[in-house]
Protein backbone atom coordinates (compact mmCIF):
# COMPACT_ATOMS: atom_id res chain seq x y z
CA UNK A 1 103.45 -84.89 71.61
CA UNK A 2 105.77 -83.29 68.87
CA UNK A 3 105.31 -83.68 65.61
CA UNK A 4 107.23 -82.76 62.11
CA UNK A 5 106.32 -82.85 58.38
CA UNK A 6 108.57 -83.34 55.30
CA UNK A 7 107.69 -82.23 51.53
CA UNK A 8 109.59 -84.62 49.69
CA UNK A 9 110.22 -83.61 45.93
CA UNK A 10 109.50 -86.89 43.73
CA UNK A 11 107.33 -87.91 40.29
CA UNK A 12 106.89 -91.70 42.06
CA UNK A 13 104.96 -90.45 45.01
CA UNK A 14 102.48 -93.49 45.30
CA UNK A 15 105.48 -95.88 44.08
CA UNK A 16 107.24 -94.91 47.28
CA UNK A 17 103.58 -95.02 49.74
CA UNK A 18 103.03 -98.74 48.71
CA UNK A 19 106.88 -99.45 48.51
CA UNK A 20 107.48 -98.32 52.10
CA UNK A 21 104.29 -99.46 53.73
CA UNK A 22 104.79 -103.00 51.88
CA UNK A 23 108.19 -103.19 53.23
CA UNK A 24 107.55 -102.14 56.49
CA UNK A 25 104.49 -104.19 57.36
CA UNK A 26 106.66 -107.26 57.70
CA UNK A 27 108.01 -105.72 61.58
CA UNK A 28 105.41 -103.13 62.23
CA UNK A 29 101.84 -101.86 61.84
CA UNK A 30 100.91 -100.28 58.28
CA UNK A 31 98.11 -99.49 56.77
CA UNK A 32 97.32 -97.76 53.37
CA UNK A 33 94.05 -96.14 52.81
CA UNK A 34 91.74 -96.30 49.61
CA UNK A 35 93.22 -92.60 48.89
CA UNK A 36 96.81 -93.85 48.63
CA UNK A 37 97.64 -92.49 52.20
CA UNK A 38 100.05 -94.82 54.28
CA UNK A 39 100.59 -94.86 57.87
CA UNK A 40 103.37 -96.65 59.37
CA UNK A 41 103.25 -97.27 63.18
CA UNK A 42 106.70 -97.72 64.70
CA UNK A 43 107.10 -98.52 68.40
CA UNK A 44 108.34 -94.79 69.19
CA UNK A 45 105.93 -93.16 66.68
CA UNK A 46 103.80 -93.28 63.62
CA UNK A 47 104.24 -91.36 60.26
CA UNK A 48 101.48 -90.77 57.77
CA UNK A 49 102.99 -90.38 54.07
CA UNK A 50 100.75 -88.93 51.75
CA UNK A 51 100.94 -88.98 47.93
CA UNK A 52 100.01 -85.80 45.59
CA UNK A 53 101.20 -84.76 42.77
CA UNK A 54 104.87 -84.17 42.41
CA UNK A 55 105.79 -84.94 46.24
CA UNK A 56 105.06 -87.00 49.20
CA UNK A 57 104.21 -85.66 52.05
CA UNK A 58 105.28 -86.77 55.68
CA UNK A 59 103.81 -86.55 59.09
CA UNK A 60 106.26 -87.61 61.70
CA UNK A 61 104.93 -87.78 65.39
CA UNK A 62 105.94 -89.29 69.31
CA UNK A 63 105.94 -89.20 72.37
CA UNK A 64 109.25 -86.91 72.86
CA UNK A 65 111.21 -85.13 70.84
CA UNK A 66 114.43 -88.09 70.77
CA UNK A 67 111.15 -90.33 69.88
CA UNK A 68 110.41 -88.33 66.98
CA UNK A 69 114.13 -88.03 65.70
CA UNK A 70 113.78 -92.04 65.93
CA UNK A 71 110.58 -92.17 63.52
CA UNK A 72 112.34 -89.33 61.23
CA UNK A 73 115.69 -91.55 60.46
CA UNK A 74 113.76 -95.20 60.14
CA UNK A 75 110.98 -93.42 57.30
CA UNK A 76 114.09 -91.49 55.83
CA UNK A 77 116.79 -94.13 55.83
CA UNK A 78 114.13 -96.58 54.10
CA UNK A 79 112.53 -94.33 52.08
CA UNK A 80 116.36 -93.22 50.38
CA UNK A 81 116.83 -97.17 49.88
CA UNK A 82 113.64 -97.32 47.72
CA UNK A 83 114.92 -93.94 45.36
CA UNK A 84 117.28 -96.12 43.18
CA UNK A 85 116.24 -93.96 40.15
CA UNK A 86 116.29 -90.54 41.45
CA UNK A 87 118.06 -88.13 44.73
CA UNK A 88 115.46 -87.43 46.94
CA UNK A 89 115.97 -84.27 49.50
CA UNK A 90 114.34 -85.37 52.84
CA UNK A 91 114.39 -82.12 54.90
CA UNK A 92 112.16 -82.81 58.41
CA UNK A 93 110.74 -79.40 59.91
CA UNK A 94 111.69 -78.55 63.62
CA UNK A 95 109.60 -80.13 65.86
CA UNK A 96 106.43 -78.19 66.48
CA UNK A 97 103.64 -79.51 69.36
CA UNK A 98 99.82 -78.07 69.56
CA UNK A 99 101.04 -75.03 72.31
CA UNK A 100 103.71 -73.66 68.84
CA UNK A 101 100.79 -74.99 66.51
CA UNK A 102 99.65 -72.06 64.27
CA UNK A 103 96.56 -72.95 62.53
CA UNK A 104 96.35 -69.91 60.54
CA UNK A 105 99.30 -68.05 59.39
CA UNK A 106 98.46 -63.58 60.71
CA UNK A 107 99.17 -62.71 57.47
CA UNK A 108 97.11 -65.16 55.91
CA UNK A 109 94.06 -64.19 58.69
CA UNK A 110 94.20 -60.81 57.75
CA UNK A 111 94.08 -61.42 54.13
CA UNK A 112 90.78 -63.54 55.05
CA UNK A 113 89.42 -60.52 56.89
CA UNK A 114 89.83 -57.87 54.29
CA UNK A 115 88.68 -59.96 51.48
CA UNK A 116 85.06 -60.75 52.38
CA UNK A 117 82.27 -58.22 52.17
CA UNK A 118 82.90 -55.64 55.38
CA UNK A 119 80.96 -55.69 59.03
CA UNK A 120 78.98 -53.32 58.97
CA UNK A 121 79.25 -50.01 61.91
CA UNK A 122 77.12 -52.43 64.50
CA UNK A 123 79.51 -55.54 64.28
CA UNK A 124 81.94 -53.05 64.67
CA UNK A 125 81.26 -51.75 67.45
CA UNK A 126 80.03 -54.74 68.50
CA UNK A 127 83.78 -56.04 68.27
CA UNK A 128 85.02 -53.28 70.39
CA UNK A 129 82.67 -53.29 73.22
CA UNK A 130 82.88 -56.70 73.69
CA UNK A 131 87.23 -56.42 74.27
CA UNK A 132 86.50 -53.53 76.39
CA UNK A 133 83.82 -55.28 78.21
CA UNK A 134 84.98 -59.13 78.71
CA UNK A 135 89.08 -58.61 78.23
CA UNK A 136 90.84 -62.12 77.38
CA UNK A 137 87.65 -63.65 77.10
CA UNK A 138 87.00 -61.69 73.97
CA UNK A 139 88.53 -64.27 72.02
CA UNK A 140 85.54 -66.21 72.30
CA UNK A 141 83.90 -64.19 69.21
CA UNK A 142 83.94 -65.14 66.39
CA UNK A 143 85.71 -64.00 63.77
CA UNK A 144 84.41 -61.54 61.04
CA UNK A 145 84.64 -64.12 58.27
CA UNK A 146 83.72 -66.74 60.59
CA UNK A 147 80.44 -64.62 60.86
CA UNK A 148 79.69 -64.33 57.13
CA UNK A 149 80.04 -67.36 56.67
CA UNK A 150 77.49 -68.45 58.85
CA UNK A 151 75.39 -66.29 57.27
CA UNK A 152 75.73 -67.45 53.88
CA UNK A 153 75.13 -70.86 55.14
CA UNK A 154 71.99 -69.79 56.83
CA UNK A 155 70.87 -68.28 53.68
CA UNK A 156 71.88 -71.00 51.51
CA UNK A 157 69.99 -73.60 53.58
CA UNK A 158 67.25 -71.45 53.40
CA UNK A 159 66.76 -71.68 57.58
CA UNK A 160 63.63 -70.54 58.67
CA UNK A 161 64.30 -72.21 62.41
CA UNK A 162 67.49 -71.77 63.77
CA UNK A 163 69.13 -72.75 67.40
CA UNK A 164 72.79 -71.54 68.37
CA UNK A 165 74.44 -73.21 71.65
CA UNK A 166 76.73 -70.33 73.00
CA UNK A 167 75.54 -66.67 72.36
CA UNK A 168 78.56 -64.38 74.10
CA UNK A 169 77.83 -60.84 73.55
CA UNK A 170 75.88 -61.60 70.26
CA UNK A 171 77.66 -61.56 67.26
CA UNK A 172 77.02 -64.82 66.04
CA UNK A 173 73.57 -64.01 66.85
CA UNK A 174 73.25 -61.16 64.64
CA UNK A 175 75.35 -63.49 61.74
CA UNK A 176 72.73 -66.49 61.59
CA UNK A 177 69.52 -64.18 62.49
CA UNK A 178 70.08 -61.50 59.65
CA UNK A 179 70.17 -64.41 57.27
CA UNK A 180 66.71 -66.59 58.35
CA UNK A 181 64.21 -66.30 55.87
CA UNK A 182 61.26 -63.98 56.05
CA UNK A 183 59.31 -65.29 59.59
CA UNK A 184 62.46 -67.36 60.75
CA UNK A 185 63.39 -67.38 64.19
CA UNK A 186 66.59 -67.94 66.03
CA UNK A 187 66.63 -69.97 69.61
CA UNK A 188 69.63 -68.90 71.63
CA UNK A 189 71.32 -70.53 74.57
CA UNK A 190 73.32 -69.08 76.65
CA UNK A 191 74.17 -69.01 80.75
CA UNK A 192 75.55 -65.71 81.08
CA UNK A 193 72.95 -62.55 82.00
CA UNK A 194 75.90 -60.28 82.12
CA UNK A 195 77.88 -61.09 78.48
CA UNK A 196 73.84 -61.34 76.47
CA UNK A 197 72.88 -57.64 78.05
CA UNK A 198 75.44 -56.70 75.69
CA UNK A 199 73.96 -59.23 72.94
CA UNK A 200 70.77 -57.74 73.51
CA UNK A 201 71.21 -53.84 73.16
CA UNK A 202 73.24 -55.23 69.91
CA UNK A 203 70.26 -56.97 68.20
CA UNK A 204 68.41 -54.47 68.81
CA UNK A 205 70.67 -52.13 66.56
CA UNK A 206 71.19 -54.79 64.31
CA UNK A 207 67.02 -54.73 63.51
CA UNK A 208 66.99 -58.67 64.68
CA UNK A 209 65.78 -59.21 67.96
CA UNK A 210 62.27 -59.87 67.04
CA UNK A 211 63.93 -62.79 65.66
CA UNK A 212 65.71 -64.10 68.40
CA UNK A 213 64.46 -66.28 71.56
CA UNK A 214 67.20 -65.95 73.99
CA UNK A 215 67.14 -68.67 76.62
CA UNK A 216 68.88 -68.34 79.84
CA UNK A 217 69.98 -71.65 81.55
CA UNK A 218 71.87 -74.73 80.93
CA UNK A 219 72.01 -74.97 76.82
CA UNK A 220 71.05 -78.79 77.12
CA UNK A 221 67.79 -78.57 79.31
CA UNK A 222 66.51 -76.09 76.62
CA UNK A 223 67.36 -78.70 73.81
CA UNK A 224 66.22 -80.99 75.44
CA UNK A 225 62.44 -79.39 75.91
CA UNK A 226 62.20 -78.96 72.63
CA UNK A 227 59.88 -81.30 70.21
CA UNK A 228 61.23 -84.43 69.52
CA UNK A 229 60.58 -83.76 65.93
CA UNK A 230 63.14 -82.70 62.90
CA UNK A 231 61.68 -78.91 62.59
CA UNK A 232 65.29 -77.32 63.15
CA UNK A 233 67.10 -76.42 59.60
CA UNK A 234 70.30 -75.07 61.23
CA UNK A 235 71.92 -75.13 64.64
CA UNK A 236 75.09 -73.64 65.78
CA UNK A 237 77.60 -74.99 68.23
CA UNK A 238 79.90 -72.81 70.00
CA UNK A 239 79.60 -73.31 74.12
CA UNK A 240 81.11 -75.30 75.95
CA UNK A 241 83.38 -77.96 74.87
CA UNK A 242 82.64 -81.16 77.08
CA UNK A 243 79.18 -80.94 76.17
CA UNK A 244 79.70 -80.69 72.72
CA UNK A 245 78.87 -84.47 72.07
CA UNK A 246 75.30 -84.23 73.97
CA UNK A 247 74.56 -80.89 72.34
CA UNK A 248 74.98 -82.35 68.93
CA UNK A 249 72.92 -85.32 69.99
CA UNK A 250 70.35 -83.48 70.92
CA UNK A 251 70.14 -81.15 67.50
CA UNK A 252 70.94 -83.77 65.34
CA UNK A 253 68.02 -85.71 66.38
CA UNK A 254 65.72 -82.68 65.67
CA UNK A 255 67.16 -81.36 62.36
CA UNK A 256 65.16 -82.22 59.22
CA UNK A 257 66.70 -83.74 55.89
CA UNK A 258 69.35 -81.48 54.48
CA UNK A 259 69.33 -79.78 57.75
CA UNK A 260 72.51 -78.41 58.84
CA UNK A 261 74.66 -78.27 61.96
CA UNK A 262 77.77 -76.08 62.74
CA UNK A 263 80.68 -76.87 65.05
CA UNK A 264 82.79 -74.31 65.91
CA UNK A 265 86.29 -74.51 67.48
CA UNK A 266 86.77 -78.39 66.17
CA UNK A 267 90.62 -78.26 66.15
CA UNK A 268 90.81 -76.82 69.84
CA UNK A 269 94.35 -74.45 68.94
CA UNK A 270 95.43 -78.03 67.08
CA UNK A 271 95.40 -80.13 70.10
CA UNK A 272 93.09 -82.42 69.18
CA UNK A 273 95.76 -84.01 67.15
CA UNK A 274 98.13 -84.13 70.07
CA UNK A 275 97.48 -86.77 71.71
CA UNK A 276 99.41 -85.43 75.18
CA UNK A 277 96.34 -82.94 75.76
CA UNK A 278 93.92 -85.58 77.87
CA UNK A 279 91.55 -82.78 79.61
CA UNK A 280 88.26 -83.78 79.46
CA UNK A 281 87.16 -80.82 76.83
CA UNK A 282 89.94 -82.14 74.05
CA UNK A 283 88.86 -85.96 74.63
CA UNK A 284 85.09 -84.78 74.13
CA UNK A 285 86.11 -83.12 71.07
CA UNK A 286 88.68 -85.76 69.97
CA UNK A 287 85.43 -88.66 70.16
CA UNK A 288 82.72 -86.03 68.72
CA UNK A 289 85.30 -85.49 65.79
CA UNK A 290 86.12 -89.12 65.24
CA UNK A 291 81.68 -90.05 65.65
CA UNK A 292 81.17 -87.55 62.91
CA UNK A 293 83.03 -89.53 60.81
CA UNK A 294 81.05 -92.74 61.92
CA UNK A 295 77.58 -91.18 61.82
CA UNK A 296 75.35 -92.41 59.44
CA UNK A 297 72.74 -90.15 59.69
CA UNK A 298 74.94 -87.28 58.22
CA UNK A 299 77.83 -86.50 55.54
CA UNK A 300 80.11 -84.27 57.31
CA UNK A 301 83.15 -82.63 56.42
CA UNK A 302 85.72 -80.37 58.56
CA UNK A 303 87.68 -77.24 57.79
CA UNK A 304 89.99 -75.24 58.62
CA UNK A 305 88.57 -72.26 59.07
CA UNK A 306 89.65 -70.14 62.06
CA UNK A 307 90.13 -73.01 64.75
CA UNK A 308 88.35 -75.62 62.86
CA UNK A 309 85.01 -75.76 61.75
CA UNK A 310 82.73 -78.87 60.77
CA UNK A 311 79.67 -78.83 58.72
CA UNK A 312 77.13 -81.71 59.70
CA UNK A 313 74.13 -82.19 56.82
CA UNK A 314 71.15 -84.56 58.00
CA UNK A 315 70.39 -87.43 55.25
């Protein structure tokens, strides 16, 4: 499904929002959110007009491309009728879908990378073994910044019992573990014997694996055998991506107030938000993102870091 965006130039950004979706909701669905966003649902498309300050944002998307061109001239054409008092430049972006989606701009990753504190020589080498050992499935480590920032949050929550759904070759691992407070302990679920031989000789030069329970079978038969009490003060979720909803069933349940959970890999390479990706791992993802919202047993809030993360506290 493609999509396009327009940054529209304007001082009457709301004044247009209300204008258009007022307009509008006489032939179509609108809707305009407490925030001042608008969304317009035409019969080819929808387009979500946000207002900030000094421009209004617009998010065209379809089914097909001659779709989209559809949705771009009915929100321009009306929006150009409403500018009586000023020349608006509406300039629509080529149309991009989730495959041409870049969620973080190289140089911008790189910038990331070089601008927190450095891995150290074990997460180094760590990184190196684990492309020369497991090839194109390296990209399932995480990041270097991904990694401390999961230790800050571990240290910030002040986690003495931690569970992580998804070990790889044990980077992560080594992230949450070296930031547990004195005694913590880290529970870690994996299926692979092969991929957490490497995680093991790793914690074991990273000083940590006196912290670290590593449990080999299916990640949700382990949850589920734990007490059904909230003792856990962080989890983190990075497995895989069907069973994402019953994994974070399973921890949420256990985690005590102001516990914390961590979703990795949220935005699936951006096609959550295309709706022409129906594979059973991005409609798991796409109803775990959208019960987050819902839940009212946490405040939650996504980011974009890497390929989406989400931060889940327990009330």
């Amino acid at each position: 499904m493609p999509s396009s965006t327009a940054h529209v130039a304007t001082d009457r950004p709301a004044r247009y929002v209300r204008q258009l979706v007022s307009h509008m909701g006489h032939r179509t669905t609108t809707e305009i959110a407490g925030d001042g966003r608008g969304t317009i649902t035409l019969s080819g498309g929808t387009c979500v007009l946000t207002p900030s300050g000094g421009h209004l944002d617009l998010i065209a998307t379809a089914g097909d491309v001659e779709a989209l061109a559809g949705v771009q001239e009915v929100i321009t054409r009306h929006l150009l009728r409403f500018a009586t008092q000023e020349e608006l430049a509406v300039e629509w972006t080529a149309p991009v879908t989730a495959e041409s989606m870049q969620i973080i701009d190289p140089v911008i990753g790189d910038y990331l990378l070089t601008h927190c504190t450095p891995a150290d020589e074990v997460l180094q080498d760590l990184v190196v073994e684990t492309r020369e050992a497991t090839g194109g499935a390296s990209g399932m480590q995480i990041s270097h910044d991904e990694g401390a920032f999961l230790t800050m949050l571990v240290r910030l929550t002040g986690a003495r019992n931690a569970v992580e759904v998804g070990v790889f070759t044990g980077y992560s691992s080594i992230c949450i573990a070296r930031g547990l407070a004195e005694g913590g302990r880290l529970l870690a679920c994996d299926v692979s014997d092969e991929w957490t031989s490497i995680a093991r000789r790793y914690w074991e030069r990273a000083g940590v694996s006196d912290r670290i329970d590593l449990k080999i079978g299916p990640a949700i038969d382990t949850l589920r055998a734990l007490p059904d009490e909230p003792t856990l003060d962080i989890a983190f979720i990075d497995a895989d991506k069907v069973n994402y909803p019953l994994y974070y069933e399973e921890i949420v349940r256990r985690l005590r107030p102001g516990g914390l959970v961590v979703l990795d890999n949220v935005f699936l390479g951006g096609r959550v938000v295309d709706p022409a990706h129906q594979e059973e791992h991005h409609v798991a993802m796409r109803r775990l993102n959208d019960l987050l919202v819902r839940d009212e047993r946490v405040e939650s809030v996504m980011l974009p870091v890497r390929d989406g993360v989400t931060l889940a506290r327990r009330r």
